[in-house]
N, C-alpha and C. Protein backbone atom coordinates (compact mmCIF):
# COMPACT_ATOMS: atom_id res chain seq x y z
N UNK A 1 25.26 -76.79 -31.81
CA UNK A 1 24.60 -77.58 -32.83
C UNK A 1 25.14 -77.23 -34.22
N UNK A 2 25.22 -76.39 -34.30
CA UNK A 2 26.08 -75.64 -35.68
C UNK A 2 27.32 -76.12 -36.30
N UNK A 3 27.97 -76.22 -35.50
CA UNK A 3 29.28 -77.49 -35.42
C UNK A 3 29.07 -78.53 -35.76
N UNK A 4 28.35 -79.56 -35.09
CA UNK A 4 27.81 -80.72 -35.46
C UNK A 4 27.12 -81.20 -37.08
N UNK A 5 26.31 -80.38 -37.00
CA UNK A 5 25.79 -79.96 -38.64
C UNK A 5 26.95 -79.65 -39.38
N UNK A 6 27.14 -78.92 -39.30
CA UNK A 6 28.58 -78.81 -40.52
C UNK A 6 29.61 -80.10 -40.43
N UNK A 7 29.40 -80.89 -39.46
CA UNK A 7 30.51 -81.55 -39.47
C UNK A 7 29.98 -83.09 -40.01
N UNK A 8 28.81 -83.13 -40.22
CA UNK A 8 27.96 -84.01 -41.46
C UNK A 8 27.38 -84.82 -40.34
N UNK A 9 27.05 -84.91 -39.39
CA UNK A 9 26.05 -85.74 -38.06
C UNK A 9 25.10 -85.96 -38.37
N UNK A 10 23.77 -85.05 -39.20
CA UNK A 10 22.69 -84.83 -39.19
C UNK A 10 22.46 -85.15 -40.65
N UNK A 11 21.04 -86.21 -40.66
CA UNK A 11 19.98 -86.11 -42.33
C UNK A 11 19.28 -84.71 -41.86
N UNK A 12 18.59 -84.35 -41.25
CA UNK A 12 18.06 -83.34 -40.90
C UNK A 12 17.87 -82.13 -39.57
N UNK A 13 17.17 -81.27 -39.53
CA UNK A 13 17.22 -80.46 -38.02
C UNK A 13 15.79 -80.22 -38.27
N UNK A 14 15.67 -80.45 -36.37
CA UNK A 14 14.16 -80.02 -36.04
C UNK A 14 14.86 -78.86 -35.15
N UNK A 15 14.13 -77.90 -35.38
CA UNK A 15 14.78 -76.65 -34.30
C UNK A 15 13.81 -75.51 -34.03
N UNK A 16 13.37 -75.69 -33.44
CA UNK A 16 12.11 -75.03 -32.69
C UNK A 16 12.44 -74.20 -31.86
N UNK A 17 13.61 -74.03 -31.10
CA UNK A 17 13.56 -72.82 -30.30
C UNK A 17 15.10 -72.40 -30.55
N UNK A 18 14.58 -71.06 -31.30
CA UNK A 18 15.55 -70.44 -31.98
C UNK A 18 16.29 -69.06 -31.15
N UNK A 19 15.91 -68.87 -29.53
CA UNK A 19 15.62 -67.71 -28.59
C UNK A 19 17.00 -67.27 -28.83
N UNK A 20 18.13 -67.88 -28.86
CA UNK A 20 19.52 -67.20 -28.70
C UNK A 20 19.25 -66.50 -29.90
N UNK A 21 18.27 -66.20 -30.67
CA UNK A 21 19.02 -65.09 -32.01
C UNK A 21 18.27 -63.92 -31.07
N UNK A 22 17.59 -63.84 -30.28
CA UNK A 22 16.53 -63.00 -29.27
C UNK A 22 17.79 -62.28 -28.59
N UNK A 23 18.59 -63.38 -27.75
CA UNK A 23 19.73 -62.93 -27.16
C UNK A 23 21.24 -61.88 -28.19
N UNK A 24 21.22 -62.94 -28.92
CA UNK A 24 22.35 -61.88 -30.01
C UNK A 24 21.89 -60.45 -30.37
N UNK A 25 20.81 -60.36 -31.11
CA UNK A 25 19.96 -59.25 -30.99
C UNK A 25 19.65 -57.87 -30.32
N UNK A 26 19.50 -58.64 -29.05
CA UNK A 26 18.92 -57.73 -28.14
C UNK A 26 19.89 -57.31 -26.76
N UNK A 27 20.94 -58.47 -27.08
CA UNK A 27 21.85 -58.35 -25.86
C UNK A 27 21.85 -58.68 -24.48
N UNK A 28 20.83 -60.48 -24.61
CA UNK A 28 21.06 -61.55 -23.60
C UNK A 28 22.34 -62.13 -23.64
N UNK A 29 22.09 -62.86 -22.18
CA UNK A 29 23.37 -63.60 -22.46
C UNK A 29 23.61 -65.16 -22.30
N UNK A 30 22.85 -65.38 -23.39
CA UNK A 30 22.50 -67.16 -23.93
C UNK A 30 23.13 -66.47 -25.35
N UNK A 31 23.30 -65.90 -25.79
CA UNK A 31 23.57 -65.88 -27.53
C UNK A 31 24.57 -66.67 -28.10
N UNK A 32 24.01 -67.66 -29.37
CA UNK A 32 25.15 -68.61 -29.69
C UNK A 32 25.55 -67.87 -31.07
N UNK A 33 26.03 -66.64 -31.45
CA UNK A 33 26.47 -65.65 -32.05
C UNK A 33 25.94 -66.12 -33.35
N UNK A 34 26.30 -65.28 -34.26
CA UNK A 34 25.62 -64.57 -35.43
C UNK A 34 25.31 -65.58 -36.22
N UNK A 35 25.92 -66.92 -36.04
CA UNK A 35 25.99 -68.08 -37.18
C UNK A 35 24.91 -68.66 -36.79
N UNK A 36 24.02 -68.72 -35.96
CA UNK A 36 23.47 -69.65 -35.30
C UNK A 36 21.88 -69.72 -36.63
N UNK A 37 21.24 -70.96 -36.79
CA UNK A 37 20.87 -70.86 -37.79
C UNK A 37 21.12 -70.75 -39.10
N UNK A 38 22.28 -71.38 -39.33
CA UNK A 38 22.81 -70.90 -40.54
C UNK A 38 23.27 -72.42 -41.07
N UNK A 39 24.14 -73.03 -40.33
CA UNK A 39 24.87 -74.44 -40.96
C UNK A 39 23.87 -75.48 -41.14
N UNK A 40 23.09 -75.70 -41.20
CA UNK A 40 21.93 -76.83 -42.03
C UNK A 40 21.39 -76.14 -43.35
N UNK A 41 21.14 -74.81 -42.99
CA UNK A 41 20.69 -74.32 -44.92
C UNK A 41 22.14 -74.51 -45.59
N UNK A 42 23.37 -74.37 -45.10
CA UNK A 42 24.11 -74.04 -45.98
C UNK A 42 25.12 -75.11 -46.27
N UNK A 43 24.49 -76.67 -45.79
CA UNK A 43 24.95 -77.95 -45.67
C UNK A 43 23.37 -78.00 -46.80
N UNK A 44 22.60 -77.92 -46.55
CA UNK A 44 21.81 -77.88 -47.51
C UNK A 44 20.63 -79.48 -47.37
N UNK A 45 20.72 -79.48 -45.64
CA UNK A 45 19.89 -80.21 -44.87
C UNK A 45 18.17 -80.15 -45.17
N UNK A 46 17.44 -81.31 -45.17
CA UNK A 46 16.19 -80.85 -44.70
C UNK A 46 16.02 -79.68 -43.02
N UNK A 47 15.24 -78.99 -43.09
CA UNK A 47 15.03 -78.33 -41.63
C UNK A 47 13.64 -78.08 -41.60
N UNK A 48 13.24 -78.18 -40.35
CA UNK A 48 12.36 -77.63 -39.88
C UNK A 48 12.40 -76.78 -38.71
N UNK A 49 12.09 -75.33 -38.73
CA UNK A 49 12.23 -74.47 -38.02
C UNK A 49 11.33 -73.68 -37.30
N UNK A 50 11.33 -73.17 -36.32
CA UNK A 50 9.98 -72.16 -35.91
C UNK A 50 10.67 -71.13 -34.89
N UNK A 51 9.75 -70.56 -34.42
CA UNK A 51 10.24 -69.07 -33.50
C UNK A 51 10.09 -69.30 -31.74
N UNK A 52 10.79 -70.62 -31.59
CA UNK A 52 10.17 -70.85 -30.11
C UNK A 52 11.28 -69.40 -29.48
N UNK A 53 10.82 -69.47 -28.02
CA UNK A 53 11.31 -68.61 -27.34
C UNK A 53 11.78 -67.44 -27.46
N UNK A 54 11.36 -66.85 -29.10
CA UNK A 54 11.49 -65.57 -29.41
C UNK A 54 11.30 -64.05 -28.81
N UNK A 55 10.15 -64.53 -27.72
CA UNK A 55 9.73 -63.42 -26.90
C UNK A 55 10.36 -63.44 -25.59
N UNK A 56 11.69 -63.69 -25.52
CA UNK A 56 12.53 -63.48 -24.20
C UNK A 56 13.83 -63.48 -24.60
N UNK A 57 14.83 -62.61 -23.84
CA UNK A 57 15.59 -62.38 -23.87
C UNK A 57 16.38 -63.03 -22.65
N UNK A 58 17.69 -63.46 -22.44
CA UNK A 58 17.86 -64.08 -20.95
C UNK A 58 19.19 -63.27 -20.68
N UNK A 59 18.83 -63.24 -19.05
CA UNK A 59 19.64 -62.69 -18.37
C UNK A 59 19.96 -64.02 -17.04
N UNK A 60 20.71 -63.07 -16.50
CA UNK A 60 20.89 -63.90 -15.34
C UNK A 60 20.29 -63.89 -13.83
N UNK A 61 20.90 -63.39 -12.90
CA UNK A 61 19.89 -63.03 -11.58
C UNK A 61 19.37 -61.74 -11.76
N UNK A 62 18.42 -61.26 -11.37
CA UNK A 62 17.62 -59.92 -11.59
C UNK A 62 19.32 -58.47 -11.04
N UNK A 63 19.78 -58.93 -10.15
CA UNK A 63 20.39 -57.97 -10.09
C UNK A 63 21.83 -57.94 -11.54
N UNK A 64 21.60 -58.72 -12.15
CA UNK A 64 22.79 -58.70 -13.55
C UNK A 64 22.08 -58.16 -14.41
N UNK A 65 20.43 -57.81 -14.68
CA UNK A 65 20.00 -56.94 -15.34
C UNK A 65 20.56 -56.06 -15.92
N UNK A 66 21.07 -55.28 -17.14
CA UNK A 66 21.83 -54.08 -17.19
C UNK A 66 20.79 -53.14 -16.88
N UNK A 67 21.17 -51.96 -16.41
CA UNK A 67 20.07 -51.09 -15.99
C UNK A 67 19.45 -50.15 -16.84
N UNK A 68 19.52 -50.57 -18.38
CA UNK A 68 18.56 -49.63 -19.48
C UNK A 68 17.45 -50.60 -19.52
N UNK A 69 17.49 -52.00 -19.22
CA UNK A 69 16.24 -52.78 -19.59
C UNK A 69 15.38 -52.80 -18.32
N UNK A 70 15.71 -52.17 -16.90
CA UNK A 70 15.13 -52.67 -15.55
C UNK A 70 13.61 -52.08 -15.88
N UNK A 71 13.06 -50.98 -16.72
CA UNK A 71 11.92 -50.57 -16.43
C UNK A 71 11.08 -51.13 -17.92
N UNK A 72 11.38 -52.96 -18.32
CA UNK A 72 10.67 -53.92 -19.28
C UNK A 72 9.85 -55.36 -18.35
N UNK A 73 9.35 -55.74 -19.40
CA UNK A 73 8.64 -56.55 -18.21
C UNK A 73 9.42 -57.51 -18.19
N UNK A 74 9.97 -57.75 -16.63
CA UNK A 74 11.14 -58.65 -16.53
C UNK A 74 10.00 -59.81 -15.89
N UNK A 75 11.28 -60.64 -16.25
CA UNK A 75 10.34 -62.50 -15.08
C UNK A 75 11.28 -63.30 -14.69
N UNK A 76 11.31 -63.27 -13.14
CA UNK A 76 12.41 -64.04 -12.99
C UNK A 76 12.11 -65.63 -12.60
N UNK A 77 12.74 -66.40 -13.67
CA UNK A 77 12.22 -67.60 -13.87
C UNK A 77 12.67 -68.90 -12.89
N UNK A 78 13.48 -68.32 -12.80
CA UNK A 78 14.45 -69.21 -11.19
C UNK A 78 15.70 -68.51 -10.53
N UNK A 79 16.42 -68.49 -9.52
CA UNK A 79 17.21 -67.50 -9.11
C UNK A 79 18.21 -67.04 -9.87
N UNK A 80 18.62 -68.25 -10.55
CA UNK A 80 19.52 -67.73 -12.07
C UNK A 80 19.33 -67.14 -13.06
N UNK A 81 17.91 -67.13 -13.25
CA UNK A 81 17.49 -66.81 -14.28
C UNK A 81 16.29 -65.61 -14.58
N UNK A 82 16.54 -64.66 -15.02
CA UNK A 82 15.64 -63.49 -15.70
C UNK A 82 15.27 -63.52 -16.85
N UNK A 83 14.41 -63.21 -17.37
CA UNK A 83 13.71 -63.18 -18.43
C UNK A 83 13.31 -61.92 -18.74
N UNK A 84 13.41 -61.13 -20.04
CA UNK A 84 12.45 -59.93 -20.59
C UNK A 84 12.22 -60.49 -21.43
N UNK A 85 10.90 -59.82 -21.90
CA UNK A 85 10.22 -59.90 -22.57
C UNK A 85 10.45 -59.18 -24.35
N UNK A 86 10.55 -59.67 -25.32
CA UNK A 86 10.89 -58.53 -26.29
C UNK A 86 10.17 -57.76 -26.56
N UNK A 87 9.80 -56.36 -27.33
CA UNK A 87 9.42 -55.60 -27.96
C UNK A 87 8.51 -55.69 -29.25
N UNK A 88 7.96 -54.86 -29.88
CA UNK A 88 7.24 -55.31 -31.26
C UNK A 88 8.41 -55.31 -31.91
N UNK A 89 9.56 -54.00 -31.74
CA UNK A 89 10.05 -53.64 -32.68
C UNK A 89 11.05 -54.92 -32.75
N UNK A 90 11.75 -55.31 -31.50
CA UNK A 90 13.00 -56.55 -31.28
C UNK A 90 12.34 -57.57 -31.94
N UNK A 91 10.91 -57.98 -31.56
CA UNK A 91 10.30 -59.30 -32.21
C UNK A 91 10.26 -59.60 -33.91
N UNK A 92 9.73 -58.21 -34.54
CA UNK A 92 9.85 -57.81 -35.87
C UNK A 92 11.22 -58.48 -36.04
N UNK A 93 12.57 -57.41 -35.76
CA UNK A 93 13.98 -57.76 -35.82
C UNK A 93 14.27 -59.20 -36.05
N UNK A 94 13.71 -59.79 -34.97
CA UNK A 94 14.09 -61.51 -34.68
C UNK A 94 13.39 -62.06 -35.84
N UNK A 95 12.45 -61.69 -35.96
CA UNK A 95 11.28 -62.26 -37.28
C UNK A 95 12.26 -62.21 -38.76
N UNK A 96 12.65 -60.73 -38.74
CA UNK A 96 13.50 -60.54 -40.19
C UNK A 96 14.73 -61.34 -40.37
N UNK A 97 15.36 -61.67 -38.97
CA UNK A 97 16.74 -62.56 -39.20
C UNK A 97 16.24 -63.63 -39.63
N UNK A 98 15.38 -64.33 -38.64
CA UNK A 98 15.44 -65.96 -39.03
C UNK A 98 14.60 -66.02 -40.04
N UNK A 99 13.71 -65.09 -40.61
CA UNK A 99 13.13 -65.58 -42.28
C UNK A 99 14.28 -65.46 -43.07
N UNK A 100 15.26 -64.07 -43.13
CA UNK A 100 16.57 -63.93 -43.96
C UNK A 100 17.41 -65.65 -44.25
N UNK A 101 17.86 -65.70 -42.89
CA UNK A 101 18.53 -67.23 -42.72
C UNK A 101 17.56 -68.66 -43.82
N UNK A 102 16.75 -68.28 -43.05
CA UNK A 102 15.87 -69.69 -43.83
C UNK A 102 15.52 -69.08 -45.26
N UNK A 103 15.62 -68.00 -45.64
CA UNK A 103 15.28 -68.02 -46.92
C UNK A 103 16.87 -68.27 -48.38
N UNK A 104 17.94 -67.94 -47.07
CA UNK A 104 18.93 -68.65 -47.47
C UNK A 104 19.56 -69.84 -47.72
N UNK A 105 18.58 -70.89 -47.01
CA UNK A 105 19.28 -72.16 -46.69
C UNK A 105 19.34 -72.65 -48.74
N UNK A 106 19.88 -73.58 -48.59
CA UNK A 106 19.96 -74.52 -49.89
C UNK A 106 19.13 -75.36 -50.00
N UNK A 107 18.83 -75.85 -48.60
CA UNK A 107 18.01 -77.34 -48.49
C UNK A 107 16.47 -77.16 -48.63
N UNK A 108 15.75 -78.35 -48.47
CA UNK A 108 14.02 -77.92 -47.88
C UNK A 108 14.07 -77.14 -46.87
N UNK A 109 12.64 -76.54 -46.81
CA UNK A 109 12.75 -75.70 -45.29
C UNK A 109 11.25 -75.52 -44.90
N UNK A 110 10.63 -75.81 -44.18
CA UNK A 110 9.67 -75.54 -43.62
C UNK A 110 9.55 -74.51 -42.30
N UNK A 111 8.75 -74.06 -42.74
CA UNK A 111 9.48 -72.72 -40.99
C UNK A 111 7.47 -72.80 -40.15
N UNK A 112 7.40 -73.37 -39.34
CA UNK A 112 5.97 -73.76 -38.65
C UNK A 112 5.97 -72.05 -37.73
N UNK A 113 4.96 -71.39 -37.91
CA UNK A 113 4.07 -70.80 -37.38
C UNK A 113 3.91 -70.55 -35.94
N UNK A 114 3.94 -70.53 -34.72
CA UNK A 114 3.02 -71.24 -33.98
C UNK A 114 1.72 -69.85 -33.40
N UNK A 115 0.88 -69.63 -33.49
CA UNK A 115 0.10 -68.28 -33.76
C UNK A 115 -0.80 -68.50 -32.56
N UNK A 116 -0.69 -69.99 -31.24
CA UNK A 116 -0.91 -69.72 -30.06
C UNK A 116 -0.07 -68.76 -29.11
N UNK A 117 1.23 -69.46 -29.21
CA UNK A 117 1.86 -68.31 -28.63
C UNK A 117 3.81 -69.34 -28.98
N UNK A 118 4.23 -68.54 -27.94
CA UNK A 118 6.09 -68.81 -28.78
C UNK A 118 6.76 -69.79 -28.04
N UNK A 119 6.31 -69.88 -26.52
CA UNK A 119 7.11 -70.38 -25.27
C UNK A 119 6.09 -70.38 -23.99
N UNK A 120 6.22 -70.84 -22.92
CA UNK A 120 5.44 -71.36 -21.95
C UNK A 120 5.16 -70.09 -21.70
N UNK A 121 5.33 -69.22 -21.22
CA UNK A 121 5.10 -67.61 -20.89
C UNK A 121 4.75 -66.95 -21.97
N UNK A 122 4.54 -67.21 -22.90
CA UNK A 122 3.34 -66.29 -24.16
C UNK A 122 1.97 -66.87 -24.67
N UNK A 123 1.45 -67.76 -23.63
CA UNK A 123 0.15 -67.98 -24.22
C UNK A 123 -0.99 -67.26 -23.40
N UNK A 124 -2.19 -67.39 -23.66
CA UNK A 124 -3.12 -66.15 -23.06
C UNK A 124 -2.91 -66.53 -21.51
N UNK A 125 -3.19 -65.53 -20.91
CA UNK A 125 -3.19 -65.71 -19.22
C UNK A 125 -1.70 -65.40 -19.04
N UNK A 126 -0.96 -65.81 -19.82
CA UNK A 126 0.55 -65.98 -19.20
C UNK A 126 1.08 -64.31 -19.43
N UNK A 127 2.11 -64.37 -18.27
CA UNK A 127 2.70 -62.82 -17.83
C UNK A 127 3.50 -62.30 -19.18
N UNK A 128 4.02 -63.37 -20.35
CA UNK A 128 4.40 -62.54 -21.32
C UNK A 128 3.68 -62.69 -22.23
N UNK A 129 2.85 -63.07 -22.61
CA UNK A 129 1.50 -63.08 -23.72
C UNK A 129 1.55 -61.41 -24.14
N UNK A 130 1.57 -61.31 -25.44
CA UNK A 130 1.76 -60.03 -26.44
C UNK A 130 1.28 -60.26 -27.67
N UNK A 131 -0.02 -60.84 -28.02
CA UNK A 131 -0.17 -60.82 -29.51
C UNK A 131 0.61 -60.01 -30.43
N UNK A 132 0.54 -58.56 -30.14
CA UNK A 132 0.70 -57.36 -30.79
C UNK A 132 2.77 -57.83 -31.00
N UNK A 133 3.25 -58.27 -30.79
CA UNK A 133 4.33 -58.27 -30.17
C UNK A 133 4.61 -59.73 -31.51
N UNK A 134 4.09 -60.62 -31.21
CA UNK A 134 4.43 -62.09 -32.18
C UNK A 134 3.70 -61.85 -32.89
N UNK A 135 2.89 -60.95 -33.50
CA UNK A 135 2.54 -60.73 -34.97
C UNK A 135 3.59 -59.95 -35.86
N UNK A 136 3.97 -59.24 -35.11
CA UNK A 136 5.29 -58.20 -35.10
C UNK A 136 6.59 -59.31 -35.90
N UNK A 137 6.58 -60.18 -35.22
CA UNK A 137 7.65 -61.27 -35.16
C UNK A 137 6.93 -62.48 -36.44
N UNK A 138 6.14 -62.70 -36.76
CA UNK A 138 5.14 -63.42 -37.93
C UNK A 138 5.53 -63.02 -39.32
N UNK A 139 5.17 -61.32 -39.10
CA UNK A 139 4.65 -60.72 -40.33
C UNK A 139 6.20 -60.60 -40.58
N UNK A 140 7.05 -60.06 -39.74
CA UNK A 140 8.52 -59.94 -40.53
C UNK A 140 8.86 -61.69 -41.09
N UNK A 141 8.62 -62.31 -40.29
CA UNK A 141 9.38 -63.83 -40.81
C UNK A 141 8.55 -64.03 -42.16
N UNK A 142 7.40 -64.16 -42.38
CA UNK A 142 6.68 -64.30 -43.48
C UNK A 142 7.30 -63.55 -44.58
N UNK A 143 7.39 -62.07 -44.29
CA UNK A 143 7.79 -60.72 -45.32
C UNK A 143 9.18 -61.53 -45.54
N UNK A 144 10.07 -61.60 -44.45
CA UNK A 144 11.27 -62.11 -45.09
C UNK A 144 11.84 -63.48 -46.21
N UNK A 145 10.23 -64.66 -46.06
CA UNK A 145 10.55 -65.72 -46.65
C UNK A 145 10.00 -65.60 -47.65
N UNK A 146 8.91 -64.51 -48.08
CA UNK A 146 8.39 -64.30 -48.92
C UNK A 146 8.73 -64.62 -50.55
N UNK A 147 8.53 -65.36 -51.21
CA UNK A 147 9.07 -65.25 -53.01
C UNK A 147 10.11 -66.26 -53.00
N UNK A 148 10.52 -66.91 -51.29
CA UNK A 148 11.33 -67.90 -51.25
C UNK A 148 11.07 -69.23 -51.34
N UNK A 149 11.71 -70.50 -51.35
CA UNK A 149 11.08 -71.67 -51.60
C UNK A 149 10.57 -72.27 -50.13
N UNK A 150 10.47 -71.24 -49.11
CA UNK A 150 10.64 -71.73 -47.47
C UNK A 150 9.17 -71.87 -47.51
N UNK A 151 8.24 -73.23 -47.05
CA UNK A 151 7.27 -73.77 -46.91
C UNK A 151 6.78 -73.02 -45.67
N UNK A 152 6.13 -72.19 -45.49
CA UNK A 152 5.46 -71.89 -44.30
C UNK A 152 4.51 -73.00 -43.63
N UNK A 153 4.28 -73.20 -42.53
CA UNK A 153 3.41 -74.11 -41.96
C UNK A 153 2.30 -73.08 -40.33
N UNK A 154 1.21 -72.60 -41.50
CA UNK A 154 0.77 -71.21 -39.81
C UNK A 154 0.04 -72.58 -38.92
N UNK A 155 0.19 -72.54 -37.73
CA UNK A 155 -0.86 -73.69 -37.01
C UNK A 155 -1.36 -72.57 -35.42
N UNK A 156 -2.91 -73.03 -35.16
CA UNK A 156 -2.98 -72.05 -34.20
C UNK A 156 -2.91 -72.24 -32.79
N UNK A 157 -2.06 -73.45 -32.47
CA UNK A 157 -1.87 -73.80 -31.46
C UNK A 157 -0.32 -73.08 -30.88
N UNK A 158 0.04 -73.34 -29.33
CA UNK A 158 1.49 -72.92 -28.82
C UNK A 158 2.44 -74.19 -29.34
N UNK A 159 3.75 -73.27 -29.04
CA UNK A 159 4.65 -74.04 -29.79
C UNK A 159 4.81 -75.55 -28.84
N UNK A 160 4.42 -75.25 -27.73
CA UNK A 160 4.57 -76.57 -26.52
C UNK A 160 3.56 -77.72 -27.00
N UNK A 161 2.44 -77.80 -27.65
CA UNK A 161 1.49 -77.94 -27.64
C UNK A 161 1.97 -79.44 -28.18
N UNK A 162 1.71 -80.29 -27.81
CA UNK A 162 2.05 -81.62 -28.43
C UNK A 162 1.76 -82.38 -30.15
N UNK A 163 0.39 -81.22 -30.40
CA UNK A 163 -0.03 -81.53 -31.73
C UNK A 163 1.05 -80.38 -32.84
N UNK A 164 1.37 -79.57 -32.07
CA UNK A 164 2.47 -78.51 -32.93
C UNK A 164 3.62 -79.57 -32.87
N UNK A 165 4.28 -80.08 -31.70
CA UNK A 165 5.52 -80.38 -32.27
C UNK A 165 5.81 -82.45 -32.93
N UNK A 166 4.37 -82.86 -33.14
CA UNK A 166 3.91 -83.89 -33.86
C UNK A 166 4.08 -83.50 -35.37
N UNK A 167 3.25 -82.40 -35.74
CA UNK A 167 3.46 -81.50 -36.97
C UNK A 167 4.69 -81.72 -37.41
N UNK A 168 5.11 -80.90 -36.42
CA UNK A 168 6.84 -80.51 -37.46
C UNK A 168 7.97 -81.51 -37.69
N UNK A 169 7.86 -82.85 -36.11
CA UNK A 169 8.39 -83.91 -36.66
C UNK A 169 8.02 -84.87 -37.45
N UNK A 170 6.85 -84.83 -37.88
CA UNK A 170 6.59 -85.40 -39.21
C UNK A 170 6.61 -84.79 -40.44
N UNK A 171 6.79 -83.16 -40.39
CA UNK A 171 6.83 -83.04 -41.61
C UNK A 171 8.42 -82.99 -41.50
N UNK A 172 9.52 -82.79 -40.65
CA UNK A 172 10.80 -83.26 -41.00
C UNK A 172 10.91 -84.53 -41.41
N UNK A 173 10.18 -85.79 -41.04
CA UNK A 173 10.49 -86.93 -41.06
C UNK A 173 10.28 -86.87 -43.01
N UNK A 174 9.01 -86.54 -43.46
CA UNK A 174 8.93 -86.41 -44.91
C UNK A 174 10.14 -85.75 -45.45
N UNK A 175 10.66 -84.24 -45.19
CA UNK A 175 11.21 -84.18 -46.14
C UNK A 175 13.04 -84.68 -46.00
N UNK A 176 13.24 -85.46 -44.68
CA UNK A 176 13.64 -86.36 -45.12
C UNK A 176 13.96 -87.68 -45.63
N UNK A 177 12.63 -88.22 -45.92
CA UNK A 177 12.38 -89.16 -47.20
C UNK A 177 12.54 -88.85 -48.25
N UNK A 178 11.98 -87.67 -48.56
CA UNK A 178 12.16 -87.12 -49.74
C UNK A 178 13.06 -86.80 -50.95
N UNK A 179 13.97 -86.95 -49.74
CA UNK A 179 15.66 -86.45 -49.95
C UNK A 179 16.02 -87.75 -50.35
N UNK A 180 15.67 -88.66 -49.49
CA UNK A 180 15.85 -89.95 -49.01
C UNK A 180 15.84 -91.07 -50.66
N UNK A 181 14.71 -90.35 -51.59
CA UNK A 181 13.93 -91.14 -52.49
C UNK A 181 14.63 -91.02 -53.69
């Protein structure tokens, strides 16, 4: 997507699941490397952004696990696919990049909240549900956008939630009118 954006495709980005910075980070292997998040602030796009899938890291079949993470709470989501779970401290981490990024962009920026939970596996009941863990990941993104022009949007629903991602494509749709006007 990063490519594309820079290469002038887009009035705006809706981008809600930001998990490969989870992967760069933490050392999955979905990571779309260090730039990712970066070419719409610095095209100077409307965006709207949030922390989907922040609380997983991806691997591949349980046995490609590297074996410092085998004793985290793993989930294996289909035979290809493993899942851990992040940390307070990794979530924090992930929190501080993508507020850094968005507090860099040029353009509007709205960065939505979602304070039900991040991804289908972090809402209550579910096997990666961690309040303690996406507050971790909140309070850094907040701390990082802090004093910046980045519009926070807190909502207390999950990011799946149909009225969350109504939200954010309408408030992309505004601020690109805005631009628009």
């Amino acid at each position: 997507m990063e490519a594309l954006v820079a290469s002038g495709y887009f009035a705006g980005v809706l981008d809600l699941t930001t998990t490969e910075l989870a992967d760069e980070l933490v050392g999955g292997v979905l990571s779309a490397g260090p730039e990712r998040l970066t070419a719409a602030g610095a095209a100077g796009l409307p965006q709207v952004v949030s922390l989907g899938a922040v609380d997983m890291v991806n691997f591949g079949p349980m046995d490609t696990v590297p074996e410092r993470f085998m004793n985290r709470r793993l989930l294996v989501h289909n035979p290809t696919v493993t899942l851990m779970r992040t940390t307070a401290e990794e979530a924090a981490g992930i929190g501080r990049l993508i507020g850094a990024k968005l507090a860099a962009a040029t353009g509007p920026v709205a960065m939505f909240v979602p304070r039900g939970g991040v991804s289908a596996v972090d809402v209550e009941g579910a096997p990666f549900w961690d309040p303690d863990a996406d507050a971790a990941c909140f309070d850094a993104a907040l701390s990082a956008v802090a004093g910046s022009d980045v519009e926070v949007v807190e909502s207390s629903y999950d990011i799946n939630d149909g009225r969350f991602a109504v939200a954010a494509a309408d408030r992309l749709h505004e601020l690109i009118q805005k631009g628009a006007a």
